[in-house]
N, C-alpha and C. Protein backbone atom coordinates (compact mmCIF):
# COMPACT_ATOMS: atom_id res chain seq x y z
N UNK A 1 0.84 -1.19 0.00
CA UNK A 1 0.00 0.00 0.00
C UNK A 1 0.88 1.25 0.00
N UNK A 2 0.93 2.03 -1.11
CA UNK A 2 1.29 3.34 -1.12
C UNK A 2 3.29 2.94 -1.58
N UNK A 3 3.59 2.07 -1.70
CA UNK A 3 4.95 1.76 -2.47
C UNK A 3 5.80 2.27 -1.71
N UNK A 4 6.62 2.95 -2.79
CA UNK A 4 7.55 3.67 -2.74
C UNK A 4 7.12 5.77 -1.85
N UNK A 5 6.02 5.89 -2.34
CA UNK A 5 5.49 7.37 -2.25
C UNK A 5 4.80 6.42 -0.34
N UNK A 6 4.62 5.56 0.14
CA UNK A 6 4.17 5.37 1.52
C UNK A 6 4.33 6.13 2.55
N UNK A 7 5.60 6.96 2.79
CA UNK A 7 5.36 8.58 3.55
C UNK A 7 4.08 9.32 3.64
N UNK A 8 3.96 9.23 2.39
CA UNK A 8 2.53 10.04 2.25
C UNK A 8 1.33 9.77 3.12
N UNK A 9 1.10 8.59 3.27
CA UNK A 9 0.11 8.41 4.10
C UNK A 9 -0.40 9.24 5.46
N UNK A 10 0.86 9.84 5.84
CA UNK A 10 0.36 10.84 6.88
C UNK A 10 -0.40 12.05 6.71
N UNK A 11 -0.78 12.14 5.38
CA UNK A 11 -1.68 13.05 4.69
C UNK A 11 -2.94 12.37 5.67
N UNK A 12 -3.40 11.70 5.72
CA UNK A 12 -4.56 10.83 6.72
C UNK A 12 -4.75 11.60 7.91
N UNK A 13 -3.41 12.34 8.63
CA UNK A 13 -3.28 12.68 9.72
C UNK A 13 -3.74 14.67 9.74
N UNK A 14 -3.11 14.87 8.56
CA UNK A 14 -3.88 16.38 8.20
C UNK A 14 -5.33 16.34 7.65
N UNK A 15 -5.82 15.17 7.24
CA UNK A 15 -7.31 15.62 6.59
C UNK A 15 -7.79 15.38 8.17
N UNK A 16 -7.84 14.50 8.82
CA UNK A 16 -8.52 14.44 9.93
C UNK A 16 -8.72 15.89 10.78
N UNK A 17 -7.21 15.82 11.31
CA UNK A 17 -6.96 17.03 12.15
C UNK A 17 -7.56 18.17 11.44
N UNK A 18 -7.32 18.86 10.38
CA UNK A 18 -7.72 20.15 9.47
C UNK A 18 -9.52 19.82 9.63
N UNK A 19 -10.05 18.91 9.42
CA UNK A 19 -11.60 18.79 9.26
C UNK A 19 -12.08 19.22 11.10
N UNK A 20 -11.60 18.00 11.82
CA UNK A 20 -12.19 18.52 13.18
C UNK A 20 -11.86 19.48 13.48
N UNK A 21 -10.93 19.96 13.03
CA UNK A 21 -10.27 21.91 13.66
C UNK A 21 -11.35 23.05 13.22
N UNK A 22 -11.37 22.42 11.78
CA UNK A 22 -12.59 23.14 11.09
C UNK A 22 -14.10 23.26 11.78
N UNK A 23 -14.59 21.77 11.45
CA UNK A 23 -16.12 21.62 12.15
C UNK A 23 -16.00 22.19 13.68
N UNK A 24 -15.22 22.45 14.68
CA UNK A 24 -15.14 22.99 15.87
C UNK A 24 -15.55 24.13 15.78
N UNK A 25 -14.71 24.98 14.58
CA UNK A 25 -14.41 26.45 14.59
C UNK A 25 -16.14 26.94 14.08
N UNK A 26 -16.31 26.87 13.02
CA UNK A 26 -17.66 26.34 12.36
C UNK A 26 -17.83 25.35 11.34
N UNK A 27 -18.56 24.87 11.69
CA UNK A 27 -19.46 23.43 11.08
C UNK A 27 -19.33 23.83 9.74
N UNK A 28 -20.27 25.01 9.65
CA UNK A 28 -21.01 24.86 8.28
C UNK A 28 -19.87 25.16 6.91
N UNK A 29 -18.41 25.54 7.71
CA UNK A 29 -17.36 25.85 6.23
C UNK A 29 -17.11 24.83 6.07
N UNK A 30 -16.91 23.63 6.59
CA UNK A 30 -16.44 22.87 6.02
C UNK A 30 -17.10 21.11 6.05
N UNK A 31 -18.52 21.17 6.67
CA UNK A 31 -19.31 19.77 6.76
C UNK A 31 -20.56 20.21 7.10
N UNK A 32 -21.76 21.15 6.02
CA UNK A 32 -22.78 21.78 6.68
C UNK A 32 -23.85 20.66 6.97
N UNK A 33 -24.92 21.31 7.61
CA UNK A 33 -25.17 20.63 8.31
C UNK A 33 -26.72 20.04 7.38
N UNK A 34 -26.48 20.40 6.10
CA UNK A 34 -27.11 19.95 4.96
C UNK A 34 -27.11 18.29 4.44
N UNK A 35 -25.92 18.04 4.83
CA UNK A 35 -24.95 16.88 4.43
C UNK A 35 -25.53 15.62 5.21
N UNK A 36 -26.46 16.15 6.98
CA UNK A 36 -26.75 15.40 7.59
C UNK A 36 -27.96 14.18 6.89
N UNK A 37 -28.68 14.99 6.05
CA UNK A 37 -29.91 14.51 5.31
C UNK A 37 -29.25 12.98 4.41
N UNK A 38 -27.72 13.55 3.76
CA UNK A 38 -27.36 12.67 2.60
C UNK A 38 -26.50 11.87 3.45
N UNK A 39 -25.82 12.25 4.20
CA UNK A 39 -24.67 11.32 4.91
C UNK A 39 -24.93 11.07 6.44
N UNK A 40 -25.42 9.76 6.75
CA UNK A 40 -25.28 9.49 7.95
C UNK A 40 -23.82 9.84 8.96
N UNK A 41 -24.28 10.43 10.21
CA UNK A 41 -23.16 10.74 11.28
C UNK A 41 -21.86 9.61 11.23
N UNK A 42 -22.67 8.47 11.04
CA UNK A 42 -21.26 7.09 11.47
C UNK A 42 -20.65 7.20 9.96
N UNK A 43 -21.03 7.92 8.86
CA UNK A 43 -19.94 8.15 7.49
C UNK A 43 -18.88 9.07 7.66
N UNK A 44 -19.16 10.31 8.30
CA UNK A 44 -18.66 11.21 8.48
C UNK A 44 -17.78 10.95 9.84
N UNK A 45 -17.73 10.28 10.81
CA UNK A 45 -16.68 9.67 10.92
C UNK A 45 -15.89 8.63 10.10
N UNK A 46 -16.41 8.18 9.81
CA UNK A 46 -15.93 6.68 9.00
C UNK A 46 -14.62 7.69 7.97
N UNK A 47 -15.09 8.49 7.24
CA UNK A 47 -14.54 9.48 6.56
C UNK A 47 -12.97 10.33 7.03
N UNK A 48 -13.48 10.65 8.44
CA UNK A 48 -12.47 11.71 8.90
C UNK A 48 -12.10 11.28 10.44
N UNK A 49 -12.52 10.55 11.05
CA UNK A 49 -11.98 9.77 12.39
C UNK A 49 -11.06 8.86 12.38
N UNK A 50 -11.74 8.02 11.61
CA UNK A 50 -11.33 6.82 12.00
C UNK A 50 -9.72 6.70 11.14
N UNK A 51 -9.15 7.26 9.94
CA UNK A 51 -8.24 7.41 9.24
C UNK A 51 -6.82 8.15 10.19
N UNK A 52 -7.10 8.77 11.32
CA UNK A 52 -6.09 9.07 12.45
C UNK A 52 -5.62 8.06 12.92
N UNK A 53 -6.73 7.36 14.03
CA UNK A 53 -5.83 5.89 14.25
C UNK A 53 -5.18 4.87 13.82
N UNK A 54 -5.80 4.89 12.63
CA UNK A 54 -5.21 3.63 11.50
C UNK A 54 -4.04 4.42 11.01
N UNK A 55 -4.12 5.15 10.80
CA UNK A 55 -2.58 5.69 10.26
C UNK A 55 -1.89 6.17 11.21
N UNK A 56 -1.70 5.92 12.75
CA UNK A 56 -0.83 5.90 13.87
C UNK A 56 -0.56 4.81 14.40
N UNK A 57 -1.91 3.96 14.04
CA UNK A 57 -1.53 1.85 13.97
C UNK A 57 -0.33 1.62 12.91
N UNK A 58 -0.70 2.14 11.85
CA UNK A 58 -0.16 2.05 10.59
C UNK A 58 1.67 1.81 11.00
N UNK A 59 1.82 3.28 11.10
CA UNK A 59 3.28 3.62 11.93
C UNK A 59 3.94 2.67 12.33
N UNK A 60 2.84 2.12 13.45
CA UNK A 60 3.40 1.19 14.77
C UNK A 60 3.51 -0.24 13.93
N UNK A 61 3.19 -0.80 12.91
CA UNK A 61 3.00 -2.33 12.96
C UNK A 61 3.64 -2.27 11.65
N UNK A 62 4.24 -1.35 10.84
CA UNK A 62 4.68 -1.30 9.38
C UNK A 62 5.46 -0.47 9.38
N UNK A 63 6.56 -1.09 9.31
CA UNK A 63 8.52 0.36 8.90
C UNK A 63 8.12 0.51 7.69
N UNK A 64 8.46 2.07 8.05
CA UNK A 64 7.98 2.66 6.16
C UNK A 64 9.75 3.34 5.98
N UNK A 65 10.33 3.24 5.15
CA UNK A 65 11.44 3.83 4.89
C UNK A 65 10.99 5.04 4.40
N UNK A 66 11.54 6.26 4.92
CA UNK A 66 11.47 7.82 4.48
C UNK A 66 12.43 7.95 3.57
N UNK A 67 12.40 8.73 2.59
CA UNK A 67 13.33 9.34 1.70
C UNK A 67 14.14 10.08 2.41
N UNK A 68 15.53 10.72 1.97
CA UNK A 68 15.97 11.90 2.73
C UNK A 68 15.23 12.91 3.19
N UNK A 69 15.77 13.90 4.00
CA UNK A 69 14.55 14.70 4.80
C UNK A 69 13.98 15.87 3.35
N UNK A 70 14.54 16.46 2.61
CA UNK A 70 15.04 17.37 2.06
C UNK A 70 13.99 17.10 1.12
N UNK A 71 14.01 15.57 0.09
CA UNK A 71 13.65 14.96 -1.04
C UNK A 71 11.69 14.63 -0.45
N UNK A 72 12.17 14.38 0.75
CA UNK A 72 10.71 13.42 1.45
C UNK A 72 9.82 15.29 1.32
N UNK A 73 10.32 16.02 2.25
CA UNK A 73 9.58 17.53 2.26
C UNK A 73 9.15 18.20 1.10
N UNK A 74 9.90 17.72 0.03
CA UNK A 74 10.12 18.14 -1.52
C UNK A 74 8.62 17.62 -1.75
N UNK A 75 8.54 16.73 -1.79
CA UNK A 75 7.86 15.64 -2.84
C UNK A 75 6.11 15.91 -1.88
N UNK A 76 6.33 16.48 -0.60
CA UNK A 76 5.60 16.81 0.09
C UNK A 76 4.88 17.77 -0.18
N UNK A 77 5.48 18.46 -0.62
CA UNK A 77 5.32 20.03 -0.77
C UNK A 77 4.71 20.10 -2.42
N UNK A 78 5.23 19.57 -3.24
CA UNK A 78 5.02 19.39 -4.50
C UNK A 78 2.82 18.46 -4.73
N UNK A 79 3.23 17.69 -3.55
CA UNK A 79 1.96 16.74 -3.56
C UNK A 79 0.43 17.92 -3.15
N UNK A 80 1.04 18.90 -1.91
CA UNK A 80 0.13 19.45 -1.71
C UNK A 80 0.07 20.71 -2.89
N UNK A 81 1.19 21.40 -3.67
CA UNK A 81 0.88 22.45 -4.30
C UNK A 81 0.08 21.52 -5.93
N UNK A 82 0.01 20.35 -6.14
CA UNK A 82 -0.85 19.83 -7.13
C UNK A 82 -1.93 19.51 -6.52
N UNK A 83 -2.28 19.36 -5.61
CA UNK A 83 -3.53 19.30 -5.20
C UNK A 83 -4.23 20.78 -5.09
N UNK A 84 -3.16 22.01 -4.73
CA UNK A 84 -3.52 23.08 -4.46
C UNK A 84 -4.61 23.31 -5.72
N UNK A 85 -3.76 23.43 -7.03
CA UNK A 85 -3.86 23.59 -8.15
C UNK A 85 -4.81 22.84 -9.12
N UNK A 86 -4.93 21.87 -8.38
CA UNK A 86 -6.36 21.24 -8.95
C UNK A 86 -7.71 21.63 -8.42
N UNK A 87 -7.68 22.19 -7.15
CA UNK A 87 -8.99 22.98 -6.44
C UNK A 87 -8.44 24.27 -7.16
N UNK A 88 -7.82 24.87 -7.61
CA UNK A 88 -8.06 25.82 -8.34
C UNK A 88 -8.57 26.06 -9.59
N UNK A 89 -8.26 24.94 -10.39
CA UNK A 89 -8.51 24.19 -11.56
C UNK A 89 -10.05 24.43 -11.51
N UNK A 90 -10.34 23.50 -10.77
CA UNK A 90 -11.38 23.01 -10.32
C UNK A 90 -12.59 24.61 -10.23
N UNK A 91 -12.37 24.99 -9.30
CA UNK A 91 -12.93 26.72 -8.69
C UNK A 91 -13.41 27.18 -10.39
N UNK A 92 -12.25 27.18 -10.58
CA UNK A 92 -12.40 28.46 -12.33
C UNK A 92 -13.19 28.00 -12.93
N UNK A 93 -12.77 26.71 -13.34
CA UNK A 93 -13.76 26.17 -14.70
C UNK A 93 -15.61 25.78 -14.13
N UNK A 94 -15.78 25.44 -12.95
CA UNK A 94 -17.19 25.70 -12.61
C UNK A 94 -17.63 26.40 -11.46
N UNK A 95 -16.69 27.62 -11.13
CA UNK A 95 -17.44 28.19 -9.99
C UNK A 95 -17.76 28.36 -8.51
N UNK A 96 -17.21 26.86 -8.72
CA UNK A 96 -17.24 26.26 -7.11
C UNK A 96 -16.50 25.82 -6.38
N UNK A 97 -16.48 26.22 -5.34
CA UNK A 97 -15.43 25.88 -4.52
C UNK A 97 -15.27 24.30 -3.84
N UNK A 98 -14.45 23.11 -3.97
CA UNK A 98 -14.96 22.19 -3.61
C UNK A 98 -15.03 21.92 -2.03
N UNK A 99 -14.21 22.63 -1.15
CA UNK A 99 -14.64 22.87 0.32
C UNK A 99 -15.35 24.42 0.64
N UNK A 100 -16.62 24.49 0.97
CA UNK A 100 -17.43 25.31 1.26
C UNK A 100 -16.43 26.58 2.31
N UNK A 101 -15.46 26.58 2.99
CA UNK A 101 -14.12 27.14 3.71
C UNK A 101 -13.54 28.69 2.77
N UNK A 102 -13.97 28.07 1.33
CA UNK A 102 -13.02 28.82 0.29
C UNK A 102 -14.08 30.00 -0.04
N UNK A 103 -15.61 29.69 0.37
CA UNK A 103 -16.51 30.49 -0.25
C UNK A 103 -16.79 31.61 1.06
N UNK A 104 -16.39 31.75 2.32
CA UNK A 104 -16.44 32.63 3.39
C UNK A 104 -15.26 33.29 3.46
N UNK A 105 -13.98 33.02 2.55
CA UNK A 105 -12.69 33.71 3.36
C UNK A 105 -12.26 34.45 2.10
N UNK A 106 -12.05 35.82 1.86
CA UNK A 106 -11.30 37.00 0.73
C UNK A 106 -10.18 36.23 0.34
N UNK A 107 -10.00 37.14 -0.73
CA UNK A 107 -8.10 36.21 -1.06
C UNK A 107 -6.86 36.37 -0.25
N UNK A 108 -6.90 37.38 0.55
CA UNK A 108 -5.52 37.44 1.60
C UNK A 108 -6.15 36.42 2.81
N UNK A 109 -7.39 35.76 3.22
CA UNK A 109 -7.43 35.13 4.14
C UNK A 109 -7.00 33.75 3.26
N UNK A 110 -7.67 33.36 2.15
CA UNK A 110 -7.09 32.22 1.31
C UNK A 110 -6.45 31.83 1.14
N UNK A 111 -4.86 32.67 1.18
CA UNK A 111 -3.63 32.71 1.28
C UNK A 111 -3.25 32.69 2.49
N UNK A 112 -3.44 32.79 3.54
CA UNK A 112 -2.90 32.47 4.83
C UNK A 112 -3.93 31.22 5.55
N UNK A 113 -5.06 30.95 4.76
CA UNK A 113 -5.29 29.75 5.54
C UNK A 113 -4.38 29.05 4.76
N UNK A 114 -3.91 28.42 3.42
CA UNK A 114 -3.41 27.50 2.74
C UNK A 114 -1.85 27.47 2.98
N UNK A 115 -1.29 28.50 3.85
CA UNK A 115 0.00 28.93 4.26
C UNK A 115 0.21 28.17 5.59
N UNK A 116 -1.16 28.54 5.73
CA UNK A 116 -1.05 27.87 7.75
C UNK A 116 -1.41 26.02 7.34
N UNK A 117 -2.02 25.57 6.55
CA UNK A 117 -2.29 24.24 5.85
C UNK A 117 -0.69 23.90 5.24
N UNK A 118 -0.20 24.45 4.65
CA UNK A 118 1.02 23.91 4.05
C UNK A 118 2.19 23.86 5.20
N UNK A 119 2.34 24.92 6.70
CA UNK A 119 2.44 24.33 7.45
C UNK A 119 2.67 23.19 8.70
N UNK A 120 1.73 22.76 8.62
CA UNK A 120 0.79 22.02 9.57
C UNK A 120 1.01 20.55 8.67
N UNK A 121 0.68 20.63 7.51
CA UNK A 121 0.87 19.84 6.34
C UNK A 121 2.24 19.10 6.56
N UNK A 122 3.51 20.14 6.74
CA UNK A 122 4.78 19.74 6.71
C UNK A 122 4.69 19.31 8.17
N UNK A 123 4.62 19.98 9.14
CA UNK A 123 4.45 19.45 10.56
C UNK A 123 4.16 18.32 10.72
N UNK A 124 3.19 18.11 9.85
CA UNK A 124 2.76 15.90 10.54
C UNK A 124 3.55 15.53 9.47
N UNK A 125 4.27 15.54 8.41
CA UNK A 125 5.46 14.90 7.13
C UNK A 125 6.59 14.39 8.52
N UNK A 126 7.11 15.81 9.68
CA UNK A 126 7.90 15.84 10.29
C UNK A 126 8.03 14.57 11.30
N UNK A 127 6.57 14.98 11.98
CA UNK A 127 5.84 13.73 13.10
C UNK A 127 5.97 12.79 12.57
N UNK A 128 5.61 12.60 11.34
CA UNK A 128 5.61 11.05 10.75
C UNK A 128 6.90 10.34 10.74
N UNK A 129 8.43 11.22 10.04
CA UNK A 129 9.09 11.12 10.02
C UNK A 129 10.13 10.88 11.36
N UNK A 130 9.95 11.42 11.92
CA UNK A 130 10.36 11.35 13.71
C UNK A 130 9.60 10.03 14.16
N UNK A 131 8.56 10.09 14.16
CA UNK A 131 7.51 8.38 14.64
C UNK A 131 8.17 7.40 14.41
N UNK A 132 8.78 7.56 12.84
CA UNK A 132 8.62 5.96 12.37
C UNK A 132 10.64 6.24 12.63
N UNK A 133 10.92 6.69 12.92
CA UNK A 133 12.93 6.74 13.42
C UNK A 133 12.59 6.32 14.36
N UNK A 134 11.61 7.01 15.49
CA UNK A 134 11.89 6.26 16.93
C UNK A 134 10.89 5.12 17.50
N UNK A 135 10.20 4.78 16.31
CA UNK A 135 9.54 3.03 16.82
C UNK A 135 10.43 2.05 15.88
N UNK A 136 11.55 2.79 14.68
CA UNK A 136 11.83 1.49 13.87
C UNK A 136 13.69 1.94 14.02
């Protein structure tokens, strides 16, 4: 699972964290409460809970070899600015924003939430990287 690119998986650890940080702050930017009608409560964990523990089990029961620190942050950084760029993609050609987050905040807040995300982003790359040195 996940090869060679298997670092990555701690991406698991920012969608979680970034969603409950979100739904705390308010619900409705980023899981309104519209969603309740189409998606049962136990999905929406299933979705964004439960993918923390399993990917801190993950850690513990599977040595993942990291790339150098430099190459691993690289490839990190590269993963989230194509993803950036595909929700932008995305935005232009129909309008919409695909996290409801993007449609409450001006463009200088847009730019410092995705600053404080790229971040936080590298922060758990770090954790991950530190985890799996001192359980393997």
């Amino acid at each position: 699972f996940g090869g060679r690119f298997r670092f990555l998986t701690f991406w698991n650890l920012f969608v979680g964290s970034t969603f409950w940080i979100l739904y705390a702050i308010d619900r409705e930017v980023i899981y309104p409460k519209s969603l309740d009608a189409i998606l049962p409560f136990w999905f929406n964990h299933l979705l964004h809970s439960i993918t923390i523990p399993l990917t801190l089990a993950d850690r513990y029961i599977i040595k993942t070899c990291y790339p150098e620190f430099k190459r691993g942050i690289s490839a990190t950084l590269l993963f989230m600015a194509t993803y950036l760029l595909w929700l932008l993609f995305v935005s232009s050609v129909s309008g919409v924003w695909v996290y409801p987050i993007f449609n409450v905040l001006d463009t200088t807040k847009k730019t410092i939430f995705i600053l404080i995300c790229a971040l936080l982003f590298s922060g758990f790359y770090g954790v991950g990287n530190a985890l799996n040195k001192l359980l393997w």
